[in-house]
C-alpha atoms as a PDB file:
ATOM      1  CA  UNK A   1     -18.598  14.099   0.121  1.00  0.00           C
ATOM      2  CA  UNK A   2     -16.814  12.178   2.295  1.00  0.00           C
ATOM      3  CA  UNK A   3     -13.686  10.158   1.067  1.00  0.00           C
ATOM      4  CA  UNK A   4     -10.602   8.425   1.890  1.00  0.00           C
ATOM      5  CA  UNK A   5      -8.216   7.123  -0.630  1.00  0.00           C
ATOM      6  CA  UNK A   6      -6.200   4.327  -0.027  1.00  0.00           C
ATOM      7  CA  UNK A   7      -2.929   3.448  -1.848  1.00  0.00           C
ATOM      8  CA  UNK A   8      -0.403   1.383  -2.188  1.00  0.00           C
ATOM      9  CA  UNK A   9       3.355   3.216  -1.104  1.00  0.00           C
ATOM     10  CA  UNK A  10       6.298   2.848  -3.278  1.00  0.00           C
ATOM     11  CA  UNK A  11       8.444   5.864  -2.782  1.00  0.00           C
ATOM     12  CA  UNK A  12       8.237   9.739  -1.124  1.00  0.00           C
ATOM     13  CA  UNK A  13       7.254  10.753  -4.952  1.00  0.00           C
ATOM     14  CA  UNK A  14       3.775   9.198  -4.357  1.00  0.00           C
ATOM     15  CA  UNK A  15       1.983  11.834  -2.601  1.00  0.00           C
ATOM     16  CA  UNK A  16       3.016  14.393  -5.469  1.00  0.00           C
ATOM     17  CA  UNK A  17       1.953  12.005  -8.319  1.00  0.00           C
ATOM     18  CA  UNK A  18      -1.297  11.458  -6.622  1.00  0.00           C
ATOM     19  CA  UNK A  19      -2.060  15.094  -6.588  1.00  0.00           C
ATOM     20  CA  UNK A  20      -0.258  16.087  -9.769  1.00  0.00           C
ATOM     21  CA  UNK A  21      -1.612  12.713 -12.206  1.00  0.00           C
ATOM     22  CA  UNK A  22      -4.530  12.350 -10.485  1.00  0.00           C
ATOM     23  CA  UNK A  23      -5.649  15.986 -10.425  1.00  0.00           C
ATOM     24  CA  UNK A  24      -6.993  15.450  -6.974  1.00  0.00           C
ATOM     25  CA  UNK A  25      -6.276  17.730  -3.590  1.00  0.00           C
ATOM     26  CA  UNK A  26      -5.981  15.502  -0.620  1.00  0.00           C
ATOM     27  CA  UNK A  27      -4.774  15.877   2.867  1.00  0.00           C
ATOM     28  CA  UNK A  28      -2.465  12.738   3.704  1.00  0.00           C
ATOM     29  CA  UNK A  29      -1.183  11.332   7.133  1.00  0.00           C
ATOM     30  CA  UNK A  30       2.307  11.463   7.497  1.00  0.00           C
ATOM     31  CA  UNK A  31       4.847   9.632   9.877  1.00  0.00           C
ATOM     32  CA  UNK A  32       6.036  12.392  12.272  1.00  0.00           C
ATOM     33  CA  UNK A  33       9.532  12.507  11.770  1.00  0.00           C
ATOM     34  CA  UNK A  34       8.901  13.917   8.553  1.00  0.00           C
ATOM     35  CA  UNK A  35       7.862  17.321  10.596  1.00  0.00           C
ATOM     36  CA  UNK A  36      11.532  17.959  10.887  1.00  0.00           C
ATOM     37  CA  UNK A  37      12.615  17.083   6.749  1.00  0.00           C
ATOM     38  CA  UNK A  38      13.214  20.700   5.541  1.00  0.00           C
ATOM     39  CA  UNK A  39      10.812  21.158   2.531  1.00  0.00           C
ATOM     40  CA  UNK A  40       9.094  18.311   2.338  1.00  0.00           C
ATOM     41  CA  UNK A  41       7.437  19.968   6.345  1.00  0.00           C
ATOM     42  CA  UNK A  42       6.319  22.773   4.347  1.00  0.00           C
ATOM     43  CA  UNK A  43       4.862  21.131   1.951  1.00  0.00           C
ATOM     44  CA  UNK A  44       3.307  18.428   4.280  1.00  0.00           C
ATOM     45  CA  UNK A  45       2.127  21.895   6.544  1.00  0.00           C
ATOM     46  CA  UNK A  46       0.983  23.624   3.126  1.00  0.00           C
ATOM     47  CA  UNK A  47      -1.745  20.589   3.068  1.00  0.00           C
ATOM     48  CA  UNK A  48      -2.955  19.823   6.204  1.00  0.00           C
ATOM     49  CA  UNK A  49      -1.537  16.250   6.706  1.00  0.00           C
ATOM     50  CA  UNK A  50      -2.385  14.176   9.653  1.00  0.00           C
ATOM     51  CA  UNK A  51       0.745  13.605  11.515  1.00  0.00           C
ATOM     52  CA  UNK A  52       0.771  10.006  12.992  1.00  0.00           C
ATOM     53  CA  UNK A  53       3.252   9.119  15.315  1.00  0.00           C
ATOM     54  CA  UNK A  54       4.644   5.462  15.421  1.00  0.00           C
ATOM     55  CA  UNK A  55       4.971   3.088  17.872  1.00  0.00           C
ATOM     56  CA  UNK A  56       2.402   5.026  19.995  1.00  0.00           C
ATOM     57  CA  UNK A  57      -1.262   3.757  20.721  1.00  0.00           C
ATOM     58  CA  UNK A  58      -2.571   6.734  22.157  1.00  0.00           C
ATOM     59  CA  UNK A  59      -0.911   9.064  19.155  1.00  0.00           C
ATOM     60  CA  UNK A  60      -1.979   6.964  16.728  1.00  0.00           C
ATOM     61  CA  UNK A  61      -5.667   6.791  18.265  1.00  0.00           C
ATOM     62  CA  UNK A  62      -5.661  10.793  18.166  1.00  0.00           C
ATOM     63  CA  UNK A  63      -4.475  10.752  14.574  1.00  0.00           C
ATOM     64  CA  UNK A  64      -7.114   8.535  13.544  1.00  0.00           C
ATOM     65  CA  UNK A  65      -9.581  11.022  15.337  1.00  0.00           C
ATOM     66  CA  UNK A  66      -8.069  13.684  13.297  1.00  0.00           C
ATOM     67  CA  UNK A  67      -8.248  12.229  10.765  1.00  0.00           C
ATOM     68  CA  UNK A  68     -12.058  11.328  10.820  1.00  0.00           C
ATOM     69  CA  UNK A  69     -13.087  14.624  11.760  1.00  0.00           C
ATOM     70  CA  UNK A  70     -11.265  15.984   8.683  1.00  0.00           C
ATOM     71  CA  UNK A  71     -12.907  13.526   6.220  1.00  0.00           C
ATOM     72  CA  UNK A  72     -16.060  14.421   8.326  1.00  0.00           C
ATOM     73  CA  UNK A  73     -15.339  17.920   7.209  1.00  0.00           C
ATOM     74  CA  UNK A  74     -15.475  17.675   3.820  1.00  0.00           C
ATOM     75  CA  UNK A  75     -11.171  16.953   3.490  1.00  0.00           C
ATOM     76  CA  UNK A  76     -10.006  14.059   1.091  1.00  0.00           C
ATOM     77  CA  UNK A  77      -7.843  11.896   3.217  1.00  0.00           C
ATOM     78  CA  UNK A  78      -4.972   9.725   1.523  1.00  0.00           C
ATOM     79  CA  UNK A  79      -3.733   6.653   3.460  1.00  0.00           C
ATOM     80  CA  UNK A  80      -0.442   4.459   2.582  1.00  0.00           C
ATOM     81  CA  UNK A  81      -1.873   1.161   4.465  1.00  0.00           C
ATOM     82  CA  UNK A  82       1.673  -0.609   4.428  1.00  0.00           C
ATOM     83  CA  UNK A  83       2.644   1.813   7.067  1.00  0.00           C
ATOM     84  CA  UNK A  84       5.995   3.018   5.240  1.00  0.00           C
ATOM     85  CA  UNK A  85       7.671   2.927   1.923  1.00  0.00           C
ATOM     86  CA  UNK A  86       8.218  -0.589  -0.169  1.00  0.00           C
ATOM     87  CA  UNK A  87      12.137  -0.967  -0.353  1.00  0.00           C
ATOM     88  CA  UNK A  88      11.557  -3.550  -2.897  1.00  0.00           C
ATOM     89  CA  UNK A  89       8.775  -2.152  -5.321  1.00  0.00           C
ATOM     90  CA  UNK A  90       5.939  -5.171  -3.544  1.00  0.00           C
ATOM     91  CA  UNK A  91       3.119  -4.484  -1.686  1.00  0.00           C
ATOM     92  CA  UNK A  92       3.289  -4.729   1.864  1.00  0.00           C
ATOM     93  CA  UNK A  93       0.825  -6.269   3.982  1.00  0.00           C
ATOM     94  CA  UNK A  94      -1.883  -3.792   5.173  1.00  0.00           C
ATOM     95  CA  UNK A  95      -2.474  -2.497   8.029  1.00  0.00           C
ATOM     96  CA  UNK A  96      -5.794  -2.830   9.494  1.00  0.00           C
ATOM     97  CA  UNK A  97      -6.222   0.426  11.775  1.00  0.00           C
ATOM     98  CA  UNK A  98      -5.587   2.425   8.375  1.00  0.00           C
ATOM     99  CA  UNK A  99      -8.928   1.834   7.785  1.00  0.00           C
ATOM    100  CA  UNK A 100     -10.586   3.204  10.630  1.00  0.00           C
ATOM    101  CA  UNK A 101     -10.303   6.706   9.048  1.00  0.00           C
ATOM    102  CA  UNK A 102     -13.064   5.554   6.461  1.00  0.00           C
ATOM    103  CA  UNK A 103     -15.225   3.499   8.597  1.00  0.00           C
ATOM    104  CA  UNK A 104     -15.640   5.675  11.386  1.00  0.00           C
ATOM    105  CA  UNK A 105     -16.559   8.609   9.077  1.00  0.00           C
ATOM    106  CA  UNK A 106     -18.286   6.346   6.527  1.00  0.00           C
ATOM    107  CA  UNK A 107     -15.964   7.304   3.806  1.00  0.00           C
ATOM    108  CA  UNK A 108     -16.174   6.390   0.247  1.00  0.00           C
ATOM    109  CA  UNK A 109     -13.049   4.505  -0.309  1.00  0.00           C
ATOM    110  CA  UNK A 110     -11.051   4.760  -3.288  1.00  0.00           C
ATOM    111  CA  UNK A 111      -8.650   2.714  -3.811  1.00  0.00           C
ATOM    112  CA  UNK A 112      -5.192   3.890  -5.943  1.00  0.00           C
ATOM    113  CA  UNK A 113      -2.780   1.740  -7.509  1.00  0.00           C
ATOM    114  CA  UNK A 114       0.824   3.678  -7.850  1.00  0.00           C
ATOM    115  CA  UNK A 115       3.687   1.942 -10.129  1.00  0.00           C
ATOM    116  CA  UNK A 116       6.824   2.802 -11.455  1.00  0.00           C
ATOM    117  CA  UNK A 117       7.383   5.761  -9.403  1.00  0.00           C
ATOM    118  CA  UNK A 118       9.522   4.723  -7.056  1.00  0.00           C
ATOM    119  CA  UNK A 119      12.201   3.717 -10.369  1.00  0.00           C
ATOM    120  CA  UNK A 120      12.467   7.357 -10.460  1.00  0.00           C
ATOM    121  CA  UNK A 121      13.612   8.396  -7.183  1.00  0.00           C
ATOM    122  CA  UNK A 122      14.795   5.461  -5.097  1.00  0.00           C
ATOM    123  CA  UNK A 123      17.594   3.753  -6.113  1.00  0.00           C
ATOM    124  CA  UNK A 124      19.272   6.876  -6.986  1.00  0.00           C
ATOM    125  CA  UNK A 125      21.080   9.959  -5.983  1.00  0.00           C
ATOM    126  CA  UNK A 126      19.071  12.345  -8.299  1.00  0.00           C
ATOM    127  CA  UNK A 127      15.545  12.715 -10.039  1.00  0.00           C
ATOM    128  CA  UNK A 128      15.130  11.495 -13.388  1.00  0.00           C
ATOM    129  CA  UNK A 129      12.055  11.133 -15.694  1.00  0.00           C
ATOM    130  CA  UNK A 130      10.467   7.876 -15.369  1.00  0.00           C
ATOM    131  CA  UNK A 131       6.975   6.178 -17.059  1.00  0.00           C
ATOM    132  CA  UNK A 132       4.857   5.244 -14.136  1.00  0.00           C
ATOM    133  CA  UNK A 133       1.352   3.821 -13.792  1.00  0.00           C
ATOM    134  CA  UNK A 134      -1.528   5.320 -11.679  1.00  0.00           C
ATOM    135  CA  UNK A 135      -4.971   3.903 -11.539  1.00  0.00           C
ATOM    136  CA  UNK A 136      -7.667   4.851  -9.063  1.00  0.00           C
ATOM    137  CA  UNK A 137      -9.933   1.969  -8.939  1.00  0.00           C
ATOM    138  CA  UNK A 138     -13.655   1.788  -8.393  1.00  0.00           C
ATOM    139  CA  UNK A 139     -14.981   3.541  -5.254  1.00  0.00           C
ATOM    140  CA  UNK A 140     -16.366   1.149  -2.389  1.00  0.00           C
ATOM    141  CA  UNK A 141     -18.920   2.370   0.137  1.00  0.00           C
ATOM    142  CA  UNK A 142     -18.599   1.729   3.852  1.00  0.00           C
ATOM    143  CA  UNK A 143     -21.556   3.238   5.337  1.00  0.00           C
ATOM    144  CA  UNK A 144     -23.649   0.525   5.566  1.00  0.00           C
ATOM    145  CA  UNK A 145     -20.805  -2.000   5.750  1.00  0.00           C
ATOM    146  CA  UNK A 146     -21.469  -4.872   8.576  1.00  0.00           C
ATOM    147  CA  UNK A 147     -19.605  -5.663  11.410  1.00  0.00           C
ATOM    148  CA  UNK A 148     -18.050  -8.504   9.482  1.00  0.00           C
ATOM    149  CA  UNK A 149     -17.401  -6.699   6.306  1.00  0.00           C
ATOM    150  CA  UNK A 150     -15.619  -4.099   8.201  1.00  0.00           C
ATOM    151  CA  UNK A 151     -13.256  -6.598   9.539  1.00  0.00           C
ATOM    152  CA  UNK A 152     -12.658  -8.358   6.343  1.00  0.00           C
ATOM    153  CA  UNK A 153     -12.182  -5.030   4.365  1.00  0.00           C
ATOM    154  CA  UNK A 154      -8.495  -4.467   4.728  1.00  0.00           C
ATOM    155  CA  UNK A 155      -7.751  -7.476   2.960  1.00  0.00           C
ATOM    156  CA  UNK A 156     -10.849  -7.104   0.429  1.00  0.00           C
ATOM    157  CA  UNK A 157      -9.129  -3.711  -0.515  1.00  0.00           C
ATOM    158  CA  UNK A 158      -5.450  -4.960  -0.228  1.00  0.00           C
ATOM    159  CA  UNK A 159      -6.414  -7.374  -2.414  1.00  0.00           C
ATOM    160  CA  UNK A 160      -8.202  -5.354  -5.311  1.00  0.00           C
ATOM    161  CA  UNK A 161      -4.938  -3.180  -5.130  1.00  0.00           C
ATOM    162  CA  UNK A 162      -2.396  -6.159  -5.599  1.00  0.00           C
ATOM    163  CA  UNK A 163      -4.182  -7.760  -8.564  1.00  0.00           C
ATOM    164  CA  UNK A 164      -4.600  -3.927 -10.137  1.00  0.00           C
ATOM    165  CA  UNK A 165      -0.929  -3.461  -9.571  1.00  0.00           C
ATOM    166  CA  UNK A 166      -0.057  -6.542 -11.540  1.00  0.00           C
ATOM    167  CA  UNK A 167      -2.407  -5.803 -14.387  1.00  0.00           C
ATOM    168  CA  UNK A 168      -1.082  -2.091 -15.057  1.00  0.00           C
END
């Protein structure tokens, strides 16, 4: 089936716990610069991410088409709505075009709530073991969504996200 995940993005460790904790395989989009990061381009290459390029209308437009036709295709797409890591551990505001990827292909959206991760990574030099929290929430349809709950839906979802993240 169709589906696009949407989470909130607290530190490059993210993508792995999603896959790892949540036992799910998922594509992702990716900023572009992260072509060039030795290891983690491998990786990224190994499954199939969507690079988007920002700053860019007409890359990001192609992305998003890329995107669609891969969820279209049967290929779980993740998507970090902030747009880029939290420095601070919040949520950012999301970001509205994020959500084209499930509209357009009538997605099933489920939405993920990542915390604790980033207390792993982030702040330091090295790796070390840290208790995190990962909840995917309940999925939301969008296929028969109108034109007005499209437009509201990045903040209905943003906002199912931030009061999860508070309760785990």
């Amino acid at each position: 089936s169709r589906v696009c995940i949407i989470s909130n993005h607290t530190s490059i460790l993210d993508i792995p716990a999603i896959v790892g904790c949540l036992h799910i395989w998922t594509s992702f989009i990716a900023k572009k610069e992260l072509a060039w990061v030795p290891f983690v381009n491998f990786w990224i290459s190994a499954v199939d991410c969507v690079y988007m390029k920002r700053g860019s209308l007409r890359d990001s437009a192609k992305s998003i088409d890329e995107g669609v036709k891969k969820i279209e295709n049967g290929i779980r797409l993740t998507v970090f709505p902030e747009g880029t890591r939290s420095k601070t551990g919040k949520i950012a505001s999301f970001k509205g075009g994020s959500f084209k990827l499930a509209t357009r292909s009538k997605a099933v959206i489920i939405p993920v709530v990542i915390k604790g991760v980033r207390n792993g990574f982030e702040s330091k030099k090295t790796i070390r073991r840290q208790y995190a929290k990962i909840a995917m929430l309940d999925p939301m349809e969008t296929e028969n969504l109108t034109p007005d709950e499209i437009r509201d839906l990045p903040q209905r979802v943003e906002s199912i996200i931030r009061e999860a993240y508070e309760r785990i």
